[in-house]
PDB file of N, CA and C in Angstrom:
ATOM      1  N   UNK A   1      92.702  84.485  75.246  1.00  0.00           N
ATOM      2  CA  UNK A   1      92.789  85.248  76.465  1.00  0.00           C
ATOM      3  C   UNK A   1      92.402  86.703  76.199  1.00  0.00           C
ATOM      4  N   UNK A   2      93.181  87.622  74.834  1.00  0.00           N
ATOM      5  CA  UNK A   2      92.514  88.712  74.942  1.00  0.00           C
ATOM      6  C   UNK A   2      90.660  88.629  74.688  1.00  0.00           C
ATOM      7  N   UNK A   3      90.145  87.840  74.064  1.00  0.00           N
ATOM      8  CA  UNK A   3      89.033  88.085  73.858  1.00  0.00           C
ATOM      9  C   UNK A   3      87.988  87.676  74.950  1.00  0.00           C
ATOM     10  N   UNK A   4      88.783  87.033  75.780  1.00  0.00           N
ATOM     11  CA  UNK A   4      88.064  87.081  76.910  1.00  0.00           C
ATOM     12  C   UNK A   4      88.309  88.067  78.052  1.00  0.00           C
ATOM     13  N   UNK A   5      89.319  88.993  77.833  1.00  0.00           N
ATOM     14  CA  UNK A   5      89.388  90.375  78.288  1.00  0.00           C
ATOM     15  C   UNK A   5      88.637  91.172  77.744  1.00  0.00           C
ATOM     16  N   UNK A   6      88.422  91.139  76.819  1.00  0.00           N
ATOM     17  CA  UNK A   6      87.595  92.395  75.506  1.00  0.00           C
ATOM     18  C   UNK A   6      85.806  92.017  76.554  1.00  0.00           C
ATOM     19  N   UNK A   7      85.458  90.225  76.732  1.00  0.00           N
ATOM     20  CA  UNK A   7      84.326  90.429  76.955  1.00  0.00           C
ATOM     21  C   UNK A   7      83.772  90.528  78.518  1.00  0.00           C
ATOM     22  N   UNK A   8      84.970  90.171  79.349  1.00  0.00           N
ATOM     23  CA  UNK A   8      84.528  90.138  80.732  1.00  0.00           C
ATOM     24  C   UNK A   8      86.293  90.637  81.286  1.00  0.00           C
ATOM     25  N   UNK A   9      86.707  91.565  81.475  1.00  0.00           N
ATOM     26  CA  UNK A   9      87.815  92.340  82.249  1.00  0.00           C
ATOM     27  C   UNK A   9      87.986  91.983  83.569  1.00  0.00           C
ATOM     28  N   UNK A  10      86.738  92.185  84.205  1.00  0.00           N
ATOM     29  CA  UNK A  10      86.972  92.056  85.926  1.00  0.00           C
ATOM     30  C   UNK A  10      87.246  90.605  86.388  1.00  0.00           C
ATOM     31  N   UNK A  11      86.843  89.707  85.129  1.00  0.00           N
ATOM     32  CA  UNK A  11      87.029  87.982  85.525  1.00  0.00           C
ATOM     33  C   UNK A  11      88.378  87.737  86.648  1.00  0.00           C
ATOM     34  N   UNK A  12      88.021  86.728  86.788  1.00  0.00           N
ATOM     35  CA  UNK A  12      89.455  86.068  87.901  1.00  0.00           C
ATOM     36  C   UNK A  12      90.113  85.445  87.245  1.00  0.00           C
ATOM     37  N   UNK A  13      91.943  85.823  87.146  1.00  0.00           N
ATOM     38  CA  UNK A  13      92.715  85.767  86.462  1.00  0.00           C
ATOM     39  C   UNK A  13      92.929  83.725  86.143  1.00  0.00           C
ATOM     40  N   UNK A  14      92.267  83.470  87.580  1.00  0.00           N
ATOM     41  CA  UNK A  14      92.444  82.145  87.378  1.00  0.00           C
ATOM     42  C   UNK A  14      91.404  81.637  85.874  1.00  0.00           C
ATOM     43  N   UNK A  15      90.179  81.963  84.994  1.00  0.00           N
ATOM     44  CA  UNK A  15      90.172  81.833  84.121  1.00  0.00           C
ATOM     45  C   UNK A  15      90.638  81.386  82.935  1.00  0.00           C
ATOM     46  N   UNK A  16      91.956  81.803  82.884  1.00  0.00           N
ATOM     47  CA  UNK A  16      93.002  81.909  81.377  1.00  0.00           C
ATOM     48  C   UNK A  16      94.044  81.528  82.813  1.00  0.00           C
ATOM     49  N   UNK A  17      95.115  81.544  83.668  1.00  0.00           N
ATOM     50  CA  UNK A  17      96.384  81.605  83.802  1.00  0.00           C
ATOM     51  C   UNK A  17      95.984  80.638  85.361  1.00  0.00           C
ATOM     52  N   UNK A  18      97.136  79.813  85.451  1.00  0.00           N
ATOM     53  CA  UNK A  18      97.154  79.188  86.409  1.00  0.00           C
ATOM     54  C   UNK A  18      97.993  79.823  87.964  1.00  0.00           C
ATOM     55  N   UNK A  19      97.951  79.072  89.390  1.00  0.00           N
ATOM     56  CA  UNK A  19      98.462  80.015  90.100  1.00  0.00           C
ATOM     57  C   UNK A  19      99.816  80.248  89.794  1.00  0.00           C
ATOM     58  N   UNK A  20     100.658  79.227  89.314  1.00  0.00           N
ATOM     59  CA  UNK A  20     101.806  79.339  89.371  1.00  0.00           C
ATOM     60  C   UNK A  20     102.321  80.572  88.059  1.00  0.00           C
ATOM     61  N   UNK A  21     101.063  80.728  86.959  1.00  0.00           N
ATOM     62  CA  UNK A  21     101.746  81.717  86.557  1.00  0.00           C
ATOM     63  C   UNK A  21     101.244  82.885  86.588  1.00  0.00           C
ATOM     64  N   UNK A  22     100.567  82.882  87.553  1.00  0.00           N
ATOM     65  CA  UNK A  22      99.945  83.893  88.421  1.00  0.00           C
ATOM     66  C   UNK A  22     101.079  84.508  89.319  1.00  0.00           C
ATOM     67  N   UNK A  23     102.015  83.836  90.237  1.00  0.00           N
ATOM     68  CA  UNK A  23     102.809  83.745  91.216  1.00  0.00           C
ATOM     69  C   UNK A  23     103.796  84.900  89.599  1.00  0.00           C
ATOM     70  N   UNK A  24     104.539  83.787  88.810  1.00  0.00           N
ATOM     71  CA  UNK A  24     105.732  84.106  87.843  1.00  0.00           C
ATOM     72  C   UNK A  24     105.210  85.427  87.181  1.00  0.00           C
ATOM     73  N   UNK A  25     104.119  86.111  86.729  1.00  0.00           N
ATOM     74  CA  UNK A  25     104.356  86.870  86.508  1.00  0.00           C
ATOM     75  C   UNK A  25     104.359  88.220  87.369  1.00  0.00           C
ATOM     76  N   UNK A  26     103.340  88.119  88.446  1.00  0.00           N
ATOM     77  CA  UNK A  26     104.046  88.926  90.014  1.00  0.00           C
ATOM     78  C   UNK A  26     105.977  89.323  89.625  1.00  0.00           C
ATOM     79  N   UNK A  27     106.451  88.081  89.991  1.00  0.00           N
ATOM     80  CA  UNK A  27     107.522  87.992  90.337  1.00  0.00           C
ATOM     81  C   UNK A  27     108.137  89.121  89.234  1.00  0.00           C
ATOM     82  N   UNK A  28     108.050  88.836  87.759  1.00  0.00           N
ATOM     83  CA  UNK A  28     108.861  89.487  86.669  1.00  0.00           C
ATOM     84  C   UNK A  28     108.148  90.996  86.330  1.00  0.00           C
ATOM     85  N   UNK A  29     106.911  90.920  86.493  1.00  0.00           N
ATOM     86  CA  UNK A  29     106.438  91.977  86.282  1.00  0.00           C
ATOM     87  C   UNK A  29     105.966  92.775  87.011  1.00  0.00           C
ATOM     88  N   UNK A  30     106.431  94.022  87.560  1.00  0.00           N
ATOM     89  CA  UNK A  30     106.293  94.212  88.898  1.00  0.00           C
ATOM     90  C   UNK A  30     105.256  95.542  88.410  1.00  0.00           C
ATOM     91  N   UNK A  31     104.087  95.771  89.608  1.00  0.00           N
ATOM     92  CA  UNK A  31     103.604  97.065  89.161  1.00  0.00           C
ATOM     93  C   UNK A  31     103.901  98.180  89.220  1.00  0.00           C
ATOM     94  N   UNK A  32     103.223  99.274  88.589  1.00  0.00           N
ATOM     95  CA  UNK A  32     103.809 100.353  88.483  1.00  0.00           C
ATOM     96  C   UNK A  32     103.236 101.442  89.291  1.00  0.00           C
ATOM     97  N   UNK A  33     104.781 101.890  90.431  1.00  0.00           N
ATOM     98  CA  UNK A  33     104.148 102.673  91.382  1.00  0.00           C
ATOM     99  C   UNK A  33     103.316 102.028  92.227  1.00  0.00           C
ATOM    100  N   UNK A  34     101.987 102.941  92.989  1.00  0.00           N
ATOM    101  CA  UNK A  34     100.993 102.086  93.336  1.00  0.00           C
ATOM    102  C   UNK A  34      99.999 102.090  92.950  1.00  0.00           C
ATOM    103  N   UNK A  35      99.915 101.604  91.882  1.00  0.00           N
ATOM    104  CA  UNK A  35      99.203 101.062  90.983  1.00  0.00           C
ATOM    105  C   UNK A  35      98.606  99.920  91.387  1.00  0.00           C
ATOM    106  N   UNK A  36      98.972  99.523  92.941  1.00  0.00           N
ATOM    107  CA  UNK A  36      98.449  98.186  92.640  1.00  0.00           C
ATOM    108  C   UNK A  36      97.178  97.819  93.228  1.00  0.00           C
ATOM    109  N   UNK A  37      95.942  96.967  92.387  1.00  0.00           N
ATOM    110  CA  UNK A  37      94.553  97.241  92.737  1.00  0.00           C
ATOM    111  C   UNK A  37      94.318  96.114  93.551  1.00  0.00           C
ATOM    112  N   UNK A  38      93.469  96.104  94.515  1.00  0.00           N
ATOM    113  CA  UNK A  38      92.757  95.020  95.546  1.00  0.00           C
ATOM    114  C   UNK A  38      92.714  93.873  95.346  1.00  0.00           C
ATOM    115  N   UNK A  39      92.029  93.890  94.175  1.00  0.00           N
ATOM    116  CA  UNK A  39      91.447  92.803  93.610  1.00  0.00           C
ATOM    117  C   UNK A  39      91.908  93.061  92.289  1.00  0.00           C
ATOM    118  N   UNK A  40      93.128  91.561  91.943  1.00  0.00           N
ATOM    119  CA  UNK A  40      93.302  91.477  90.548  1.00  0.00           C
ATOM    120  C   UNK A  40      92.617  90.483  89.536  1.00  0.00           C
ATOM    121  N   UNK A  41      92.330  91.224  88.080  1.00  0.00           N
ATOM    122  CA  UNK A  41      91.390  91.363  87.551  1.00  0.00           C
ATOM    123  C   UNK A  41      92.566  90.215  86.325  1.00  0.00           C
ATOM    124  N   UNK A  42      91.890  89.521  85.518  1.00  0.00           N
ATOM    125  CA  UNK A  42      91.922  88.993  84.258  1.00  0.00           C
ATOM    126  C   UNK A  42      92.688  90.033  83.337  1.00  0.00           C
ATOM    127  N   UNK A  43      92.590  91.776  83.627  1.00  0.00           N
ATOM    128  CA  UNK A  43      92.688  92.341  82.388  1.00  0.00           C
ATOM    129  C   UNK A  43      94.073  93.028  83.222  1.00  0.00           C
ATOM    130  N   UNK A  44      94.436  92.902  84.215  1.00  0.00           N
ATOM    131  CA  UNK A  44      95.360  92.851  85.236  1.00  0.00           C
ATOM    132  C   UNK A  44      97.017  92.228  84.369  1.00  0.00           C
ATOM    133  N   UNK A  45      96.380  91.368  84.405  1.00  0.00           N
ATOM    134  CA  UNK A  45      97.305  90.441  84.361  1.00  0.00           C
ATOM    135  C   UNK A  45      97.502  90.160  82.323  1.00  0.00           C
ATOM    136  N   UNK A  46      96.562  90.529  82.365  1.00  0.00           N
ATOM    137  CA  UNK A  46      96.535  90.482  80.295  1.00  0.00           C
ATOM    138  C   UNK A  46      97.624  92.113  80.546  1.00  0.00           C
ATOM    139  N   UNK A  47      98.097  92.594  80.493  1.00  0.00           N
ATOM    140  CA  UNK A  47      98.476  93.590  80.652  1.00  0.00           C
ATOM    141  C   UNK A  47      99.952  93.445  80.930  1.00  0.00           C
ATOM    142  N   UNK A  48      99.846  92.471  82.124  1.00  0.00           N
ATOM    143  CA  UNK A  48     101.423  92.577  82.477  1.00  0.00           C
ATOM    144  C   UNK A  48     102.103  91.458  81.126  1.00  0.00           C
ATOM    145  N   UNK A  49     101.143  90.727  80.772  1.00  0.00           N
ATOM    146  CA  UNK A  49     101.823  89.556  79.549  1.00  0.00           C
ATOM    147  C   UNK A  49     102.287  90.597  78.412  1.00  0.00           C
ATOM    148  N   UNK A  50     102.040  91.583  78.200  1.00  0.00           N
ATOM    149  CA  UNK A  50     101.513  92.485  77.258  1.00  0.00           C
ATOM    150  C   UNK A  50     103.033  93.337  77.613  1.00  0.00           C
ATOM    151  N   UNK A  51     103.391  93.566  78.385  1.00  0.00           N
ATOM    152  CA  UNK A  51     104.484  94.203  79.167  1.00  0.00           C
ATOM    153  C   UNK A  51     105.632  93.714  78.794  1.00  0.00           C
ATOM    154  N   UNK A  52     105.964  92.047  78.892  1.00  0.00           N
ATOM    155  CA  UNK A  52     106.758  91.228  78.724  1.00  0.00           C
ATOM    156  C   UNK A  52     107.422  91.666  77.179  1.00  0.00           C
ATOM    157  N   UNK A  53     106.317  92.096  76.386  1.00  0.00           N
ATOM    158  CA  UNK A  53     106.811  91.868  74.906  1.00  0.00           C
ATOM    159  C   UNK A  53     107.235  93.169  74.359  1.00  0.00           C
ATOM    160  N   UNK A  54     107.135  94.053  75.786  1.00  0.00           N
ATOM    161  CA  UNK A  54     107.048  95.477  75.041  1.00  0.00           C
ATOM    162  C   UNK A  54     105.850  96.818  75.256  1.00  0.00           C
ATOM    163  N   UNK A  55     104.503  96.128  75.485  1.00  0.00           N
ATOM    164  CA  UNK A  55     103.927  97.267  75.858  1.00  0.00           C
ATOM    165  C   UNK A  55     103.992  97.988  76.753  1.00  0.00           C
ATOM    166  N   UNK A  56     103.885  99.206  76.528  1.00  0.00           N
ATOM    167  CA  UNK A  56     104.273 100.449  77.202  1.00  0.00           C
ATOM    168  C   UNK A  56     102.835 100.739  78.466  1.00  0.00           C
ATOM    169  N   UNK A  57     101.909 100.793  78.460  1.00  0.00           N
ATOM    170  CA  UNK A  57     100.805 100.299  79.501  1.00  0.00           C
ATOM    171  C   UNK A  57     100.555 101.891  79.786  1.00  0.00           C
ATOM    172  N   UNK A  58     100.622 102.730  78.736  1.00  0.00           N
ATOM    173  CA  UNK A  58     100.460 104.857  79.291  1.00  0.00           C
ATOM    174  C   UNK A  58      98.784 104.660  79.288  1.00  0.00           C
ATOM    175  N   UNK A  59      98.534 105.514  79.742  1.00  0.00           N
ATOM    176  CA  UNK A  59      97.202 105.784  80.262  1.00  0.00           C
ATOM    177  C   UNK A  59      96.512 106.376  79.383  1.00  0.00           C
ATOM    178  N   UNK A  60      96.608 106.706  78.264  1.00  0.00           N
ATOM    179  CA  UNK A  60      95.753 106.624  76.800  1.00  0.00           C
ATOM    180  C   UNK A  60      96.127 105.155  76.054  1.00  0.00           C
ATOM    181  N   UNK A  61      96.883 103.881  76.055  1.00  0.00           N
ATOM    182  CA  UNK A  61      97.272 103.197  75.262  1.00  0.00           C
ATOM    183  C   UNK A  61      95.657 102.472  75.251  1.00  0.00           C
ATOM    184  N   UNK A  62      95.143 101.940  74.375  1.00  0.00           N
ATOM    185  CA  UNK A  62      94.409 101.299  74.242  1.00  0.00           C
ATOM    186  C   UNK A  62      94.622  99.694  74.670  1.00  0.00           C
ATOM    187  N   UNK A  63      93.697  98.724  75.458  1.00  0.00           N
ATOM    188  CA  UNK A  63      94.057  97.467  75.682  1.00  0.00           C
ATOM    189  C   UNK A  63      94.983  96.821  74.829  1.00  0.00           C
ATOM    190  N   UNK A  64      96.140  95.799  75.176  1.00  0.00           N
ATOM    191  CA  UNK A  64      96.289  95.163  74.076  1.00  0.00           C
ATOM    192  C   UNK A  64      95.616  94.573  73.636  1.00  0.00           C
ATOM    193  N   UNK A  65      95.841  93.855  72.300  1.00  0.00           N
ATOM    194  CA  UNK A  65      95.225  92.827  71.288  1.00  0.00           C
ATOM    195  C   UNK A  65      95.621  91.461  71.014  1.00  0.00           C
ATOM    196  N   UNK A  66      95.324  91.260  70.088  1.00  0.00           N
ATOM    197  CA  UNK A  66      95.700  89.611  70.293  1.00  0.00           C
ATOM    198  C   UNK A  66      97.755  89.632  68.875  1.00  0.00           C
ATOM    199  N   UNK A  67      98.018  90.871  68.527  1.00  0.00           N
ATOM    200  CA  UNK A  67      99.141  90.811  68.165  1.00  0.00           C
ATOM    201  C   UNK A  67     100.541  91.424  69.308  1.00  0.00           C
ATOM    202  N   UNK A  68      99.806  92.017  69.760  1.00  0.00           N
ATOM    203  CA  UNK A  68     100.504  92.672  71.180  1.00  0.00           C
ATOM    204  C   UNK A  68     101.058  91.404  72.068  1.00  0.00           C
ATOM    205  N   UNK A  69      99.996  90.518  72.573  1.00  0.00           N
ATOM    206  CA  UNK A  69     100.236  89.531  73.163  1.00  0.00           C
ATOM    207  C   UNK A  69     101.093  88.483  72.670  1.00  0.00           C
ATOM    208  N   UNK A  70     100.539  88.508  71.296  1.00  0.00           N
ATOM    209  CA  UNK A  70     101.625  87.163  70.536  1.00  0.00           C
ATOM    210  C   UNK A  70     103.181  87.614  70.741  1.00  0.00           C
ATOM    211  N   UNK A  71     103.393  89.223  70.790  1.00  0.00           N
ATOM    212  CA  UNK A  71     104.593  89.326  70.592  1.00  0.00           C
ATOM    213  C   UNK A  71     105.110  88.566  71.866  1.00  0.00           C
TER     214      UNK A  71
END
C-alpha cells in the first residue's frame, strides 16, 4: 500500500482498502480541523492508517513508510 502511494497518491482509496474499511477508518480517524478534501485520495487514507500507530501527520512530516504503517 505505501508503495503504491509513493507511485500514484491521487489513486482511489478503493485500490488497496475496501468500503467497509473505508467507512471504519472515517469512523476512528477523524480529520483534522477542516482539513477535509473533496475528493479522497489513496494517500488520504495511507495517512490516517499511519495515525492509528502513532503518526503525528505535521505539515513538514514526510509521508509515511512502509515501517510507520507496520507499526
Amino acid at each position: 500500500m505505501t508503495m503504491l502511494n509513493h507511485s500514484s497518491p491521487n489513486a482511489l482509496p478503493q485500490t488497496a482498502l475496501t468500503d467497509s474499511e473505508l467507512r471504519l477508518l472515517d469512523h476512528l480517524v477523524k480529520d483534522k480541523g477542516d482539513d477535509r478534501p473533496r475528493r479522497r485520495t489513496l494517500s488520504h487514507y495511507v495517512v490516517k492508517i499511519a495515525r492509528l500507530g502513532g503518526y503525528l501527520a505535521r505539515a513538514n512530516d514526510p509521508p509515511p513508510g512502509n515501517t510507520v504503517i507496520w507499526r
